[in-house]
Protein backbone atom coordinates (compact mmCIF):
# COMPACT_ATOMS: atom_id res chain seq x y z
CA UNK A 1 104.35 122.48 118.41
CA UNK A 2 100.89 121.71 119.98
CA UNK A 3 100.92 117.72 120.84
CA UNK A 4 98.09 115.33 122.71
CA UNK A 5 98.60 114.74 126.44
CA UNK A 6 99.51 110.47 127.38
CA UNK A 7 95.59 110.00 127.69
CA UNK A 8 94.80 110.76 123.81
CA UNK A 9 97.56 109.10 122.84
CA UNK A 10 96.18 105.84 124.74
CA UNK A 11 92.33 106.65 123.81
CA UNK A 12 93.76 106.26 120.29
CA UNK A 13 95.81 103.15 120.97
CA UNK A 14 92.56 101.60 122.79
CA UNK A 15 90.60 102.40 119.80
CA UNK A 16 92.54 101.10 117.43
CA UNK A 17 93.16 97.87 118.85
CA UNK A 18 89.46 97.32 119.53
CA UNK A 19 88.60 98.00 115.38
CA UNK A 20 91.53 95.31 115.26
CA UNK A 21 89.95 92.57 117.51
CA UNK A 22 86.77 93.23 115.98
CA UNK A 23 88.06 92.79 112.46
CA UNK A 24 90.05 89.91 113.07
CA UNK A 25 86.84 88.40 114.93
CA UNK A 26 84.82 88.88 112.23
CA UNK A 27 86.95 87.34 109.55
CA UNK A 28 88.12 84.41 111.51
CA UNK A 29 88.41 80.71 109.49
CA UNK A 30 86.11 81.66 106.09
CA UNK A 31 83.75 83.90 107.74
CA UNK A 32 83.28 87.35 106.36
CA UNK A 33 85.32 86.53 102.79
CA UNK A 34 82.70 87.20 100.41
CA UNK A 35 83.14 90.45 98.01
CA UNK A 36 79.67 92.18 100.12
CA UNK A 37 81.90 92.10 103.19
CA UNK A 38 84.54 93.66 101.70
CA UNK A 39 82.55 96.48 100.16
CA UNK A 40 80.80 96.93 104.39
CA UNK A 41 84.55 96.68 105.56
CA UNK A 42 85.82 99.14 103.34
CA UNK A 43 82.64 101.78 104.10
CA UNK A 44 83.65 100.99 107.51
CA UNK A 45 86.98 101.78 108.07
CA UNK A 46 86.86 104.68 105.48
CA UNK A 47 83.94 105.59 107.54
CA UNK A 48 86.28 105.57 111.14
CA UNK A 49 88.99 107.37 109.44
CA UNK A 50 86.74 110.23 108.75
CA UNK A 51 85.13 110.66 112.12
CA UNK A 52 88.05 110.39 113.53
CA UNK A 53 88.80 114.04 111.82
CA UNK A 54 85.94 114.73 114.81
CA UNK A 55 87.78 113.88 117.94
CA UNK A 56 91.72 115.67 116.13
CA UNK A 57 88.71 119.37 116.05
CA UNK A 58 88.05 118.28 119.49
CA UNK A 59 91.37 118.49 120.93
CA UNK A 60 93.50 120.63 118.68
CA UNK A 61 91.02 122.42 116.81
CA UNK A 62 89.68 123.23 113.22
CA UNK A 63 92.89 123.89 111.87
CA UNK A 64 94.40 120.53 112.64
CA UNK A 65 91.14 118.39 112.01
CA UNK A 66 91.56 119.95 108.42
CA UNK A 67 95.16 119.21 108.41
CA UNK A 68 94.49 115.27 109.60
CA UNK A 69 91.74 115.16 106.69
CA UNK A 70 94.42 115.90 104.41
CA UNK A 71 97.53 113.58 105.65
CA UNK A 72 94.36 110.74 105.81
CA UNK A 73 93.13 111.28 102.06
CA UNK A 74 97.13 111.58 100.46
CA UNK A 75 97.98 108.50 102.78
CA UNK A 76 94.71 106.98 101.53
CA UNK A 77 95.46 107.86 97.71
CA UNK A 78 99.06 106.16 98.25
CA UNK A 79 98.25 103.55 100.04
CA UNK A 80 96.46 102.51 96.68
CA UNK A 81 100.08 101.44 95.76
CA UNK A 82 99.59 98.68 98.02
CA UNK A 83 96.98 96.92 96.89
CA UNK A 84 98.98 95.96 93.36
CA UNK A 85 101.51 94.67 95.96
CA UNK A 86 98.99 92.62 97.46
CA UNK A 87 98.18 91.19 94.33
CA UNK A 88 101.52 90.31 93.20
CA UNK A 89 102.80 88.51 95.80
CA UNK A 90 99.37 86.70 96.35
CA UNK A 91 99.81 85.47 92.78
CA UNK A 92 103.74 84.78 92.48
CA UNK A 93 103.33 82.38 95.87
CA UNK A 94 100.04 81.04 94.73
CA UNK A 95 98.56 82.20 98.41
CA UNK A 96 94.94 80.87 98.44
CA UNK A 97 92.51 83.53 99.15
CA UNK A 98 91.00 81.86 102.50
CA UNK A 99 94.91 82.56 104.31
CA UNK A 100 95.09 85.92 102.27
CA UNK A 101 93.66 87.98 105.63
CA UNK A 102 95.79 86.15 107.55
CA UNK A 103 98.75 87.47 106.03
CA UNK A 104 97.32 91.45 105.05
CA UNK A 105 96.46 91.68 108.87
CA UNK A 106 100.07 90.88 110.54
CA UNK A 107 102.04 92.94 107.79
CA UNK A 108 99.47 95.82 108.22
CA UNK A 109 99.81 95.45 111.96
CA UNK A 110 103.32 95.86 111.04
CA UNK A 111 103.40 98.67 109.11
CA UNK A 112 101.67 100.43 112.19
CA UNK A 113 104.52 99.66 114.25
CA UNK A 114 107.42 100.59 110.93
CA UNK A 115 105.25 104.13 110.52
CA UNK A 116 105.37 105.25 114.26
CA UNK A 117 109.10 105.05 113.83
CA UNK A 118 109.68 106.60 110.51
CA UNK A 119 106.80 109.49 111.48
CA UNK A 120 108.71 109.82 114.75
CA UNK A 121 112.51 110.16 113.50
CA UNK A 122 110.70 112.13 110.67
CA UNK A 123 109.64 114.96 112.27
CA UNK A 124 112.38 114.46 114.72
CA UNK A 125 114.72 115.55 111.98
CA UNK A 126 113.03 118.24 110.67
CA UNK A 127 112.35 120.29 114.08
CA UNK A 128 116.51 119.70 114.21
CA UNK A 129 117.72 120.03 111.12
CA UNK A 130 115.12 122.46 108.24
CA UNK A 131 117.13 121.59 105.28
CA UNK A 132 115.76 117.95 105.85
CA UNK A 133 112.55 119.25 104.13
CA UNK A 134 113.99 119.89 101.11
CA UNK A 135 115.38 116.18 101.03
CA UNK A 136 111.99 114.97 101.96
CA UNK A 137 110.58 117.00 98.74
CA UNK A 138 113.40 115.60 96.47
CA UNK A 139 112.44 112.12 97.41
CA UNK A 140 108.43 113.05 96.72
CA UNK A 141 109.62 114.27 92.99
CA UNK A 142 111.93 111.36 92.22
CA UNK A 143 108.67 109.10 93.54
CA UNK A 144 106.26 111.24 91.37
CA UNK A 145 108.69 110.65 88.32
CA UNK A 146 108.88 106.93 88.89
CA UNK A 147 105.31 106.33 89.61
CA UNK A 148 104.47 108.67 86.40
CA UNK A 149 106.99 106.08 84.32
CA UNK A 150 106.25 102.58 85.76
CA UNK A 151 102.27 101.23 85.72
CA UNK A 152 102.43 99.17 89.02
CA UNK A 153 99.68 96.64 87.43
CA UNK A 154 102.08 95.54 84.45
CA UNK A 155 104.59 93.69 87.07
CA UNK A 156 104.58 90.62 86.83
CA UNK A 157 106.90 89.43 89.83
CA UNK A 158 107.76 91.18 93.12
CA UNK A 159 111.54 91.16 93.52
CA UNK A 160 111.40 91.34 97.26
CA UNK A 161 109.71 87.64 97.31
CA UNK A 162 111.56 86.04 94.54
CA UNK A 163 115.24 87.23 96.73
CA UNK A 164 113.01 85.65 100.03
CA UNK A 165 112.65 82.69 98.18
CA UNK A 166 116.18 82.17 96.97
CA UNK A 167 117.64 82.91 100.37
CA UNK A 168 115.44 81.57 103.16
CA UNK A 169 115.20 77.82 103.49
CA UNK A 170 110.88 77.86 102.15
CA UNK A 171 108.57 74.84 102.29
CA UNK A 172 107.09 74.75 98.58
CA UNK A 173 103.58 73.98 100.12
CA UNK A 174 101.41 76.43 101.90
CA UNK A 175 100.68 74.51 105.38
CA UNK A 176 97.22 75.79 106.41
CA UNK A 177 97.84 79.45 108.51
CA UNK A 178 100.78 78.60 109.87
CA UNK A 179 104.13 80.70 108.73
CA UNK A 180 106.78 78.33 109.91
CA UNK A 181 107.12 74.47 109.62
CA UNK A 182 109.43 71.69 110.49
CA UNK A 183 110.27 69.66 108.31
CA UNK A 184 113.17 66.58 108.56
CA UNK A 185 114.16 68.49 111.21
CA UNK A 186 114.50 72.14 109.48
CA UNK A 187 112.43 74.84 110.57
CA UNK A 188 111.58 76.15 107.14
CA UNK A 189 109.49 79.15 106.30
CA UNK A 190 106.25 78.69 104.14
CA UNK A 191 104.97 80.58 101.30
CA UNK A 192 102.79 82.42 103.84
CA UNK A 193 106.07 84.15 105.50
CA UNK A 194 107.50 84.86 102.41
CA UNK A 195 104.35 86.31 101.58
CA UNK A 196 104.55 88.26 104.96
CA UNK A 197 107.93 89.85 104.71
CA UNK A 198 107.16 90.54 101.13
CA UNK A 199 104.73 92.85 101.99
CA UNK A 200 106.54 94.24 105.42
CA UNK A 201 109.79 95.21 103.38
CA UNK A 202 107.53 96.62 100.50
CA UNK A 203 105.92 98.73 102.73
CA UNK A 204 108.61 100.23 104.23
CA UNK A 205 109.72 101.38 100.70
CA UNK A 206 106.27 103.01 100.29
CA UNK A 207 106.54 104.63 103.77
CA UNK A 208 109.89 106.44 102.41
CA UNK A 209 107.76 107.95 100.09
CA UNK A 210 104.00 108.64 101.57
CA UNK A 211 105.27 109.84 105.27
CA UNK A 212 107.03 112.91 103.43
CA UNK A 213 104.19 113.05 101.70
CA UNK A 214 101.77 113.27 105.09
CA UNK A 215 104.68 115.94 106.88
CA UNK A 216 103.75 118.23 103.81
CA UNK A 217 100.54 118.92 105.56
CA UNK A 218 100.93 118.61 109.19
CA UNK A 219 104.19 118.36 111.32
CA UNK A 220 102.08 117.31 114.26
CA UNK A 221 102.98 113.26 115.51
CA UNK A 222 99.66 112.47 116.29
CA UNK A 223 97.96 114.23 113.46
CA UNK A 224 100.31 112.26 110.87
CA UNK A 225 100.56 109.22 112.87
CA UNK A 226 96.74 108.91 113.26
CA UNK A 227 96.03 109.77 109.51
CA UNK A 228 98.71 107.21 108.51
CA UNK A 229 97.13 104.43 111.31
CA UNK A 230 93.35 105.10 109.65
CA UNK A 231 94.40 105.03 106.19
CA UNK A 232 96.24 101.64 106.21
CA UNK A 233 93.85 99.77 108.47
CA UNK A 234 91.40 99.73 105.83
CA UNK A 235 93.91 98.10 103.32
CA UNK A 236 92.89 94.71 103.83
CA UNK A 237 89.47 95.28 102.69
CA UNK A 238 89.71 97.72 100.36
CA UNK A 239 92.03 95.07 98.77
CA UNK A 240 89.72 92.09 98.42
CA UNK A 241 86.49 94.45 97.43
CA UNK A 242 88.79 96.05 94.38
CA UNK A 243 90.74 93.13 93.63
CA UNK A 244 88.91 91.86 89.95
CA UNK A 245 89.35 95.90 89.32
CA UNK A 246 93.04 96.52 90.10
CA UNK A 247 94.66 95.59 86.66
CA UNK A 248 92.21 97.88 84.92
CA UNK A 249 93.22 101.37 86.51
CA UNK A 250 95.57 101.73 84.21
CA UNK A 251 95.92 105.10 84.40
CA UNK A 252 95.86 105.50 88.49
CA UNK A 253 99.60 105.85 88.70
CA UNK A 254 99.72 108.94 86.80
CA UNK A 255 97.14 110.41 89.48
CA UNK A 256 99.97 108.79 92.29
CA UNK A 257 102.41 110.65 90.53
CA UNK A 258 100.47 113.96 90.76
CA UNK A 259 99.74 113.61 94.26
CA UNK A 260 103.55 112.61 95.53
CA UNK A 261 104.34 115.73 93.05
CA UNK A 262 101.86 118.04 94.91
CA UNK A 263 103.63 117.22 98.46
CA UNK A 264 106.95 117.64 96.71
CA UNK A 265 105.75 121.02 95.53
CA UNK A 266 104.16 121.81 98.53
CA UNK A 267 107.07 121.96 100.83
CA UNK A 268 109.46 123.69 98.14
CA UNK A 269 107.02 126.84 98.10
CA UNK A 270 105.54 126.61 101.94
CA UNK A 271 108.29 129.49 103.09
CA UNK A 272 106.54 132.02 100.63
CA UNK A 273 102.98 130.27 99.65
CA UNK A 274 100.61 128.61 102.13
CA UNK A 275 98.26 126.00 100.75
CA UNK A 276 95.35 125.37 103.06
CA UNK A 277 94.72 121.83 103.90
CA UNK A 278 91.07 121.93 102.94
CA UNK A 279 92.94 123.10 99.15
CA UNK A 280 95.19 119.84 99.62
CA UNK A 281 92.40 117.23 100.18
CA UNK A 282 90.63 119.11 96.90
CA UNK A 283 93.30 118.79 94.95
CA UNK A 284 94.30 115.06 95.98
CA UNK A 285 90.72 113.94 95.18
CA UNK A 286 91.03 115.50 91.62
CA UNK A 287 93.95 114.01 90.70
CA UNK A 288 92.70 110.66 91.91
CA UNK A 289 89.35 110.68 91.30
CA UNK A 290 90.20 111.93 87.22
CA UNK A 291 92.81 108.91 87.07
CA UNK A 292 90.19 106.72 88.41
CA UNK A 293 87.83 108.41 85.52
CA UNK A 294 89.93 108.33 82.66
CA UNK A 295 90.68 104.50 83.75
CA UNK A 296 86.80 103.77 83.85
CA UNK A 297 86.43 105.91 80.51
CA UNK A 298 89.14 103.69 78.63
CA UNK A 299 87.76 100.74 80.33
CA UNK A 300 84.24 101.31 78.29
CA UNK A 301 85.35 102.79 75.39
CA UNK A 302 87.69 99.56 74.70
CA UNK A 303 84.12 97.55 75.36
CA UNK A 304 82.01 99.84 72.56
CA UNK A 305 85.08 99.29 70.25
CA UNK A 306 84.62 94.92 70.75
């Protein structure tokens, strides 16, 4: 299996760490909250994640840049999942918006650290053991039947954070940024933590799901790894430029289901049919992009009905 040499691997880890100082820079205290940021964020970080496709032709060719375009547009697609859980546990622990980033950029700093792992044991297990595939695909289809039967946007609670807040000794009120507090000489954890691990725990239940999902594509680390890394760093933003517009995709888990279906699929029939990446990212963006439609269509056809 062709991997990067040490130096790509640490041009990568350079690079992303600068887009994370920058980011965190630019949304320090209140600066950079408004909904216009968000939208610039978003176009820039969807932006990186694309050029990045640029330097994976560079060093391992056409075949894997197409490959990394379509692990980064199914991670992206899934990743959507997210965002409902952002919203959720924002609202259950009544986090106020101004110490939302705080929170979305140490659990997504997180999750980068939760996917190298999982992406690493992954593929680890596959190259030992091929019947590990067909697991991998069974957990895609039982995904793809559960997304197609639950609409994340009708939850009401997260049941990660209401077990936090039973178990761990919480301060009621949110103290500024800070995630842990002494009080009467307890060292309790505020709503922010909760908040935190919420999202953390959450996430690795998504990653069971969307790094199958990614090794349907590609087996390659760094192509997986990468594609993973781009499409969650842009989480944060994408979050606070869609959040007035999250409970109205209605119909954007059926196009979830499709798309953890496809990868299911996908690695059933790979022995006897190849499916060319390129094929993969066209056929992700049509199942999302008609949920996203049919959501928008309902959306206006309930306004001509008022």
């Amino acid at each position: 299996m062709q991997e990067i040499s040490l130096w790509g691997w640490i041009a990568f880890a350079v690079l992303v760490s600068v887009l994370l100082a920058i980011d965190l820079f630019a949304h320090r205290g209140k600066h950079g909250g408004s909904r216009r940021s968000a939208y610039i964020w978003s176009c820039i970080w969807i932006a990186a994640g694309l050029l990045f496709a640029i330097f994976v032709w560079l060093v391992f060719g056409a075949a894997r840049a197409h490959e990394y375009l379509a692990a980064y547009l199914i991670e992206k697609s899934l990743s959507l999942d997210n965002l409902f859980v952002f919203l959720i546990v924002f609202n259950n622990l009544a986090i106020p918006k101004v110490y939302q980033h705080n929170v979305l950029y140490w659990g997504i700093f997180g999750a980068l650290v939760f996917r190298a792992v999982f992406i690493y044991l992954g593929i680890a297990a596959i190259e030992r053991f091929a019947w590990v595939s067909y697991v991998f695909a069974a957990i895609l289809l039982l995904a793809a039947w559960h997304s197609f039967r639950e609409d994340p946007a009708a939850q009401e609670t997260n049941k990660v954070v209401k077990w936090l807040s039973r178990h761990l000794p919480v301060s009621r009120e949110i103290h500024g940024a800070r995630f842990l507090v002494r009080q009467n000489g307890r060292l309790l954890a505020t709503p922010l933590l909760i908040a935190l691990l919420g999202l953390e725990i959450t996430d690795i239940v998504f990653a069971i799901d969307s790094i199958p999902a990614a090794l349907a594509v590609s087996r390659n680390r760094f192509v997986v790894y990468s594609s993973n890394v781009f499409a969650i760093l842009g989480l944060r933003a994408l979050y606070s430029a869609l959040v007035f517009a999250l409970t109205e995709l209605r119909y954007l888990h059926y196009g979830l289901a499709g798309v953890l279906a496809f990868a299911g699929v996908k690695i059933i029939i790979d022995e006897w049919v190849t499916i060319h990446p390129l094929a993969a990212v066209g056929i992700t963006a049509l199942l999302i992009g008609g949920a996203v439609w049919a959501s928008l269509r309902g959306i206006k056809g309930s306004g001509d009905e008022r």
